[in-house]
Protein backbone atom coordinates (compact mmCIF):
# COMPACT_ATOMS: atom_id res chain seq x y z
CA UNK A 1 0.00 0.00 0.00
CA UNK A 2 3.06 2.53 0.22
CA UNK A 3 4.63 1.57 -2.68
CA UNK A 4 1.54 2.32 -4.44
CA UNK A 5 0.80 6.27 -2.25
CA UNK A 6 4.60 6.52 -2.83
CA UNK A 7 4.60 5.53 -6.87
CA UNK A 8 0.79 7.76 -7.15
CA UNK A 9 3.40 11.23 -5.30
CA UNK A 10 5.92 10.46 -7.78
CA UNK A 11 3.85 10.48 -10.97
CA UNK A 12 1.66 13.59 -9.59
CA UNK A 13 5.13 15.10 -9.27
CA UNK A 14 6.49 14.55 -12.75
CA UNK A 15 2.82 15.97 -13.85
CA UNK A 16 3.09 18.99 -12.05
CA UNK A 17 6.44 19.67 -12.82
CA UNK A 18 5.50 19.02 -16.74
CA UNK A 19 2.88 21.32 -16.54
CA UNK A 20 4.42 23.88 -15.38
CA UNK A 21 7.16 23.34 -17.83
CA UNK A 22 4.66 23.59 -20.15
CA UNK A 23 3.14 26.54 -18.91
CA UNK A 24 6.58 28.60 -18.81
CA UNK A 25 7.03 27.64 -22.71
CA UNK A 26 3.75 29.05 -23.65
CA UNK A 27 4.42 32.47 -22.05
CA UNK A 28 7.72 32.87 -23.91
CA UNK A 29 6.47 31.80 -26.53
CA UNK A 30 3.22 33.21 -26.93
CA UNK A 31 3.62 36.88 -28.33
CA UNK A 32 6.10 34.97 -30.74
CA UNK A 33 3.65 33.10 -32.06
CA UNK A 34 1.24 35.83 -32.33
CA UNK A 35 3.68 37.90 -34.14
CA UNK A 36 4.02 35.28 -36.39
CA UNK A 37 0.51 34.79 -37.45
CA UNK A 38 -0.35 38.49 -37.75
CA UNK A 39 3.26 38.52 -40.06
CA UNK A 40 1.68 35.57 -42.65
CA UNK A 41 -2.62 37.33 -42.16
CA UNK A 42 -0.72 40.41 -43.88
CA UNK A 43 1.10 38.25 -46.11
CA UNK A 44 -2.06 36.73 -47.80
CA UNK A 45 -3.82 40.00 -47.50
CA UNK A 46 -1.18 41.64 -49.59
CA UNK A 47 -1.39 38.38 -51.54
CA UNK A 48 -4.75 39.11 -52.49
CA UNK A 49 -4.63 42.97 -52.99
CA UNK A 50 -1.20 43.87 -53.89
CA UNK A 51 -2.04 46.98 -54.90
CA UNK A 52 -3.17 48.14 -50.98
CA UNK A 53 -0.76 49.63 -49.02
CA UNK A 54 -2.39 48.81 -45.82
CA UNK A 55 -5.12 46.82 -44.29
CA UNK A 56 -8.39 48.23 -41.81
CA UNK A 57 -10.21 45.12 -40.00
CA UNK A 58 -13.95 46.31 -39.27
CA UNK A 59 -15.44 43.99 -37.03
CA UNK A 60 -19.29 43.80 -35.00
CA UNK A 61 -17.41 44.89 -31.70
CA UNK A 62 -14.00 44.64 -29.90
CA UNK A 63 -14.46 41.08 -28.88
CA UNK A 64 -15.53 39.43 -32.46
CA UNK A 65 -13.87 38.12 -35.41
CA UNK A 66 -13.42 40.08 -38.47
CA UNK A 67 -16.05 40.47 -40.70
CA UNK A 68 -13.56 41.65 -43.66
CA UNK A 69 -10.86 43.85 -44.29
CA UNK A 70 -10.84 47.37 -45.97
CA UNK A 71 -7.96 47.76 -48.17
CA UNK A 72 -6.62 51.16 -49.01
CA UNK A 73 -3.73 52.73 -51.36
CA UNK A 74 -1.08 55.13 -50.39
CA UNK A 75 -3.24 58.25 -50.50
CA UNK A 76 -5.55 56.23 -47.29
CA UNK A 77 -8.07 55.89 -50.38
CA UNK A 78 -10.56 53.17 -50.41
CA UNK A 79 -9.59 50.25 -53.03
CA UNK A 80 -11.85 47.59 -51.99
CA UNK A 81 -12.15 44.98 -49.28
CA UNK A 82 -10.65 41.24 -48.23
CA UNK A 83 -12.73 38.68 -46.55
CA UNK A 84 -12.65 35.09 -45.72
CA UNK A 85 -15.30 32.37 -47.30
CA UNK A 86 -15.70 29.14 -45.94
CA UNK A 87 -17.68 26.10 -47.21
CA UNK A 88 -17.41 21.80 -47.13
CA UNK A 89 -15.55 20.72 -49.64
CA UNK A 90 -15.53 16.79 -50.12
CA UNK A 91 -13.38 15.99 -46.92
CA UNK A 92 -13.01 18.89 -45.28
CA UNK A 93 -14.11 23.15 -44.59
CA UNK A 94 -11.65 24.84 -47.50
CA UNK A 95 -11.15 29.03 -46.18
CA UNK A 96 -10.24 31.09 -48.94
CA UNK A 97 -9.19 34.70 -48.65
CA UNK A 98 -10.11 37.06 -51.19
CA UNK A 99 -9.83 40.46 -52.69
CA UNK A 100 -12.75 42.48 -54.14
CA UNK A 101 -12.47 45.94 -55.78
CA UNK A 102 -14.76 48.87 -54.88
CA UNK A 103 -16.27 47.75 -58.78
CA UNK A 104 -16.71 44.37 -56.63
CA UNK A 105 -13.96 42.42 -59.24
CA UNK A 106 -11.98 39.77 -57.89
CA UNK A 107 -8.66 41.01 -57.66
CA UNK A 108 -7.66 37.30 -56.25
CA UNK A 109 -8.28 34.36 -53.49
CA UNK A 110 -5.78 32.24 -51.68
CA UNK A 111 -6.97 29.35 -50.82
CA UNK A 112 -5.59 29.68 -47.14
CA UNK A 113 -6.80 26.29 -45.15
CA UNK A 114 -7.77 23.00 -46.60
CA UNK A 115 -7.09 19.40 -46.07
CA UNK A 116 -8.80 17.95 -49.60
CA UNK A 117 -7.48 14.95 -51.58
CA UNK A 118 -3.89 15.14 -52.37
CA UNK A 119 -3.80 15.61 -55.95
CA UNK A 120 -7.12 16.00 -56.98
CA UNK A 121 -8.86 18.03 -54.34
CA UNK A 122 -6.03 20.32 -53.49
CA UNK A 123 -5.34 21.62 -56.81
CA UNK A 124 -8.10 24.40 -55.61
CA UNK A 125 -4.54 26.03 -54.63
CA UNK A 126 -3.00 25.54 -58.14
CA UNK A 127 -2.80 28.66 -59.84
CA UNK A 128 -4.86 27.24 -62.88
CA UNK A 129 -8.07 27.36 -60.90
CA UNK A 130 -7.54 30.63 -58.75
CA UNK A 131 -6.75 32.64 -61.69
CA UNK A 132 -9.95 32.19 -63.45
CA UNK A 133 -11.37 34.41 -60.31
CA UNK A 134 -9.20 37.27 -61.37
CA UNK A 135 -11.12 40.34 -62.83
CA UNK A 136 -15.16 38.37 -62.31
CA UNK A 137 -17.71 39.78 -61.09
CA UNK A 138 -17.40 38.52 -57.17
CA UNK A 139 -21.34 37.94 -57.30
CA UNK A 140 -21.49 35.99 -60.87
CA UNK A 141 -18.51 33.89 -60.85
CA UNK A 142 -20.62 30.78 -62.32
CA UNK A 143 -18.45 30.76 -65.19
CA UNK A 144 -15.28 29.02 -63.60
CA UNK A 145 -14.47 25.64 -64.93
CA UNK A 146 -14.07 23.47 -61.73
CA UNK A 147 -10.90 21.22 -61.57
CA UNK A 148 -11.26 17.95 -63.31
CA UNK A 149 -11.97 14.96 -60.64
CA UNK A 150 -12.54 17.64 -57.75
CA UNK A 151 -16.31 19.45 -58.72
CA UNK A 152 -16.96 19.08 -54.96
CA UNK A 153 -14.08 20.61 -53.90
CA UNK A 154 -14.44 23.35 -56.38
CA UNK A 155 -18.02 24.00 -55.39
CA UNK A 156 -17.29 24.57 -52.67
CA UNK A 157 -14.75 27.60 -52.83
CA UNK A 158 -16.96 29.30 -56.78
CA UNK A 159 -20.60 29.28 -53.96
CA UNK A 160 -18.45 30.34 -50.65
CA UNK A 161 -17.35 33.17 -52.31
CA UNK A 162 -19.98 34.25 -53.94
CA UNK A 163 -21.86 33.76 -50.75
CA UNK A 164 -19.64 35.72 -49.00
CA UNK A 165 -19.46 38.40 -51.14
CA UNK A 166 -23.33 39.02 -51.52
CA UNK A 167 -22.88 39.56 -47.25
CA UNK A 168 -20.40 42.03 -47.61
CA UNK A 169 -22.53 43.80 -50.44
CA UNK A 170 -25.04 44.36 -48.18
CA UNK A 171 -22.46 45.50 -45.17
CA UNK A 172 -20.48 47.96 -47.29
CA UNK A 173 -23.14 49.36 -49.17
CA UNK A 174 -22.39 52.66 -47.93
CA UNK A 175 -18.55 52.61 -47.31
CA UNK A 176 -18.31 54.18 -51.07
């Protein structure tokens, strides 16, 4: 019976000890990490408007995610917006990231998060499929040819975006 209290301290011990460990790491490393991210969020923003020279995030209140981006040139003028889509793809949620002028053209998308079929499903990201986006009409993009072997998949991102950017239509209606 004491080996067994004695063995039970000793394993409570390592677990403390390896979460606090733990707990140390994550504060050191946490504004790193947060750095980071906010480092590669400009990257695809920039990605997806190059022409902006800086980035505006409008959200509902403090405490809420984005709703989209406003993107503006060097004079602080108005180009157009960014915003995220999401829809189900065949095996997973695909997020794309995209760029709409003031004219509400696709500038471009990124396809930033998506864990399709390897080699049929992820060629979403290919540039042969996210350049037929560039210079549509973000509400009427019913013209893209989806990838060969991956309609799902390509569904998905043509009707999240066009989703998407009918919500923002209505939310930036008077941001002209």
């Amino acid at each position: 019976m004491k080996e067994m209290i004695r063995y039970g301290f000793i394993l409570s011990l390592i677990c403390v000890i390896a979460a606090g460990l733990l707990a140390g790491v994550n504060v050191l490393t946490r504004s790193k990490i947060a750095a980071q991210i906010q480092a590669e969020e400009q990257a695809a923003l920039k990605e997806v408007m190059p022409t902006a020279a800086r980035f505006s995030e409008v959200k509902p209140d403090a405490n809420k995610e984005v709703l989209y981006y406003k993107a503006f040139d060097n004079q602080d003028k108005l180009i157009g917006f960014v915003f995220k889509a999401s829809g189900k793809g065949y095996s997973s949620v695909i997020e794309t990231l995209v760029g709409v002028f003031l004219d509400q053209k696709i500038s471009a998308i990124k396809v930033i998060s998506q864990n399709e079929t390897p080699g049929l499903g992820a060629k979403i990201t290919e540039n042969k499929f996210r350049d037929q986006f560039r210079n549509r009409d973000s509400l009427d993009i019913s013209g893209v040819q989806a990838v060969s072997g991956a309609t799902i998949s390509s569904r998905a991102v043509i009707i999240s975006v066009m989703k998407k950017a009918r919500e923002i239509r209505e939310l930036i209606k008077n941001e002209r």
